[in-house]
C-alpha atoms as a PDB file:
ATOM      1  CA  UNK A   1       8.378  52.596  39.107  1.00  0.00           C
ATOM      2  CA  UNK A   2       6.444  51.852  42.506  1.00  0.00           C
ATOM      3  CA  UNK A   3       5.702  54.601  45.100  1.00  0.00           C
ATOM      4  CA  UNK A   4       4.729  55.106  48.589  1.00  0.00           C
ATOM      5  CA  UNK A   5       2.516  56.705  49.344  1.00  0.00           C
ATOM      6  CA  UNK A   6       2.234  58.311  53.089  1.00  0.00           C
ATOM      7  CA  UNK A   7       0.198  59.449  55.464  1.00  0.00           C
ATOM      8  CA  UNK A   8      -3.246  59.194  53.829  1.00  0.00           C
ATOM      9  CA  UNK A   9      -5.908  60.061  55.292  1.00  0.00           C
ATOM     10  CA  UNK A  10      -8.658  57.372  56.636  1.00  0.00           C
ATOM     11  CA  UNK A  11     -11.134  58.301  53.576  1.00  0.00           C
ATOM     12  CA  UNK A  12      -8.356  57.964  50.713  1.00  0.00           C
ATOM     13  CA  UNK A  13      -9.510  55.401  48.365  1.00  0.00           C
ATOM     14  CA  UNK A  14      -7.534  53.577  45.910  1.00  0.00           C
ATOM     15  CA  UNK A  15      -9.504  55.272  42.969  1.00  0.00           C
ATOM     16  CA  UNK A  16      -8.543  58.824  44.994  1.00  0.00           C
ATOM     17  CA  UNK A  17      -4.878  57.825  44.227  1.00  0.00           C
ATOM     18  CA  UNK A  18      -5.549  56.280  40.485  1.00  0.00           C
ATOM     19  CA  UNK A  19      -7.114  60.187  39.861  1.00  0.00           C
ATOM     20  CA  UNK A  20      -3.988  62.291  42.047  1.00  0.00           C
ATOM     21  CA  UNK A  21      -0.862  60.201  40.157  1.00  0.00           C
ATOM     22  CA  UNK A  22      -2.861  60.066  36.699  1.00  0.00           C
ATOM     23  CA  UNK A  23      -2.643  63.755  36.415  1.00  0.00           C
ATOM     24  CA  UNK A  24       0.910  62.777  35.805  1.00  0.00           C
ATOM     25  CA  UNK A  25       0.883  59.820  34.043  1.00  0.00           C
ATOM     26  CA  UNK A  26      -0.177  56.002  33.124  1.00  0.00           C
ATOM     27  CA  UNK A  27      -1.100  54.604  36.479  1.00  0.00           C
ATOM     28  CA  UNK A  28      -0.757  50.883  36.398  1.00  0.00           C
ATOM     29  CA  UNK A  29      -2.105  50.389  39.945  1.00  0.00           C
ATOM     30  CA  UNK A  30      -2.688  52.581  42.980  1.00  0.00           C
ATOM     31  CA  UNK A  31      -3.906  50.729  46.363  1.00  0.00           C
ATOM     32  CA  UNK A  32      -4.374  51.823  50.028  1.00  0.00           C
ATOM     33  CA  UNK A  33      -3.102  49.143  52.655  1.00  0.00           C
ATOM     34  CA  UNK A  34      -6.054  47.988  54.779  1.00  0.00           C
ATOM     35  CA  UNK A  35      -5.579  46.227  58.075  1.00  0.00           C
ATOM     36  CA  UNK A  36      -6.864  42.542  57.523  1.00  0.00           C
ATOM     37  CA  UNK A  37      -9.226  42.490  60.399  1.00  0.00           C
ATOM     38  CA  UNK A  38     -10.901  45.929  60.466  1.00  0.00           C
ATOM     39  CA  UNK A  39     -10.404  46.738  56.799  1.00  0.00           C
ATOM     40  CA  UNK A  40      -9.231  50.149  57.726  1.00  0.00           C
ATOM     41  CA  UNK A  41      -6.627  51.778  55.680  1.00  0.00           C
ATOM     42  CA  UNK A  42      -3.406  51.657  57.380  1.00  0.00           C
ATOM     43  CA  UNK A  43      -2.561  55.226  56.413  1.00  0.00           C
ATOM     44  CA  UNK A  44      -0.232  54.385  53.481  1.00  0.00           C
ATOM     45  CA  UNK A  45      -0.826  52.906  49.936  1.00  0.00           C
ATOM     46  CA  UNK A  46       1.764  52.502  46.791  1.00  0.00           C
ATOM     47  CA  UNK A  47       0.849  53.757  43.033  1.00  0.00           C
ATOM     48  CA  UNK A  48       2.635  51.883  40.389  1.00  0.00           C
ATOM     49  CA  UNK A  49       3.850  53.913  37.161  1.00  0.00           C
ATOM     50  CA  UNK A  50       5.000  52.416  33.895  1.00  0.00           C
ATOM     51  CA  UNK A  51       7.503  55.432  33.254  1.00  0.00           C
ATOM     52  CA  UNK A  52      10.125  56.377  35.314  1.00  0.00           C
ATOM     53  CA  UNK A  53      10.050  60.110  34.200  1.00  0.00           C
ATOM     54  CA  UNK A  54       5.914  60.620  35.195  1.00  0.00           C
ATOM     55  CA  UNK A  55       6.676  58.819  38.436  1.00  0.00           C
ATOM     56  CA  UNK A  56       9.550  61.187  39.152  1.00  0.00           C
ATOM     57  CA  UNK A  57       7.238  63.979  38.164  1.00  0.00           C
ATOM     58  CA  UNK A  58       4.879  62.473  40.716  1.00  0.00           C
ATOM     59  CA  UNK A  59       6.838  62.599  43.363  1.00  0.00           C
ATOM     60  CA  UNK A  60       7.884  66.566  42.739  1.00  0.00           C
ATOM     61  CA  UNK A  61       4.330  67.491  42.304  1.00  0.00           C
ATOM     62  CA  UNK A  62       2.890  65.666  44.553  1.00  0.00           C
ATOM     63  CA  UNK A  63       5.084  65.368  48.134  1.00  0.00           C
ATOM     64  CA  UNK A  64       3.951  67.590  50.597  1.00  0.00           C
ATOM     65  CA  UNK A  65       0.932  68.286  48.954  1.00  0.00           C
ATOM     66  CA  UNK A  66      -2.628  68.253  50.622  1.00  0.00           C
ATOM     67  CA  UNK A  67      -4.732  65.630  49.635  1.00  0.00           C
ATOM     68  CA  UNK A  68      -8.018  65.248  51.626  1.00  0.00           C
ATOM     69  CA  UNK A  69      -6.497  67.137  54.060  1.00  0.00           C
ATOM     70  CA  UNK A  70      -3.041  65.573  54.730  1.00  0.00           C
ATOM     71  CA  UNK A  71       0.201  66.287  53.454  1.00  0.00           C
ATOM     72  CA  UNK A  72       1.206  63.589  51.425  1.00  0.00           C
ATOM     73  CA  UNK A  73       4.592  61.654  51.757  1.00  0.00           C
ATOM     74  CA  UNK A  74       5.426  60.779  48.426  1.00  0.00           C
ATOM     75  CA  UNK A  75       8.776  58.705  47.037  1.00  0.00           C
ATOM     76  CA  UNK A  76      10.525  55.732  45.435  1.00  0.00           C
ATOM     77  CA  UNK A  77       9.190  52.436  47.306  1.00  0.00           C
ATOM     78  CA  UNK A  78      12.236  50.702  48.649  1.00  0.00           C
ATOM     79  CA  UNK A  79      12.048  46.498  48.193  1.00  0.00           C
ATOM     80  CA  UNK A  80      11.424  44.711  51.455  1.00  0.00           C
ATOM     81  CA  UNK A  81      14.337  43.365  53.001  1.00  0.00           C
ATOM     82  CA  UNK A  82      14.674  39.352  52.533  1.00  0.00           C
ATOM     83  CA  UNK A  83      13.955  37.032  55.172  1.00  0.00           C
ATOM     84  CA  UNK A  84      11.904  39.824  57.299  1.00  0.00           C
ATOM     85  CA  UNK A  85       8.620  38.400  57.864  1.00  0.00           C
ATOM     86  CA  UNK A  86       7.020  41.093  60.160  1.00  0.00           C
ATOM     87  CA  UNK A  87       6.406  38.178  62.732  1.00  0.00           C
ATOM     88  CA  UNK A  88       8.414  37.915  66.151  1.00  0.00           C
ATOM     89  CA  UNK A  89       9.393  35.062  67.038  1.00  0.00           C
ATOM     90  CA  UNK A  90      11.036  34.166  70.796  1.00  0.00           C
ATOM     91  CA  UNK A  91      11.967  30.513  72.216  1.00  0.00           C
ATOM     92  CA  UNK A  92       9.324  29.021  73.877  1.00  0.00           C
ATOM     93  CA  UNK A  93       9.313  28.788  77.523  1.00  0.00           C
ATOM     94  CA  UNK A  94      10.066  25.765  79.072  1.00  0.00           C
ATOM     95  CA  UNK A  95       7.220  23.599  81.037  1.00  0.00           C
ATOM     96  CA  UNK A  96       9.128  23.085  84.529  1.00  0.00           C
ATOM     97  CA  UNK A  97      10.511  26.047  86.519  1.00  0.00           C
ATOM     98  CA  UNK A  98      13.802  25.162  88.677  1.00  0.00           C
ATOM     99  CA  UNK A  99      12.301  24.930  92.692  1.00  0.00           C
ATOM    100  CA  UNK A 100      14.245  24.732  96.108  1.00  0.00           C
ATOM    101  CA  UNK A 101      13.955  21.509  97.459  1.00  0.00           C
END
């Protein structure tokens, strides 16, 4: 079962996550979202667990709880929706403007 994981704070690492979820199970992978230009974490990360029952236990023991300082927001990832791409996209304006003559 995947996870979010919510508002982390700046120092969270992904090993800080492997360590908080394994006390309740197999952890098949934990990361922290970085932006791609500053390689900041973005405040959020997911944790993978191979069984549904330890993740569920996860998310009881460990939503709402402090970790580094922040209450955690912990619960079942939900799949992206299809054909979102996170990118805007408007028509392009046009070259010539309409004058008065």
């Amino acid at each position: 079962m995947n996870l979010f994981v919510g508002n982390l704070s700046f120092e969270t690492t992904d090993q800080d996550l492997r360590e908080a979820f394994g006390s309740f199970g197999q952890v098949s992978s934990a990361t922290v979202i970085t932006d791609r230009e500053t390689g900041r974490s973005r405040g959020f990360g997911f944790v993978e667990m191979n069984a549904d029952a330890e993740a569920r236990a996860a998310i009881e023991g460990l939503n709402e709880k402090a970790l580094h300082g922040r209450n955690l927001r912990v619960n079942e990832a939900q799949p992206r929706e299809a054909g979102r791409s996170g990118g805007g996209g408007g028509a392009g304006g046009g070259g010539r403007g309409r004058g008065r003559f």
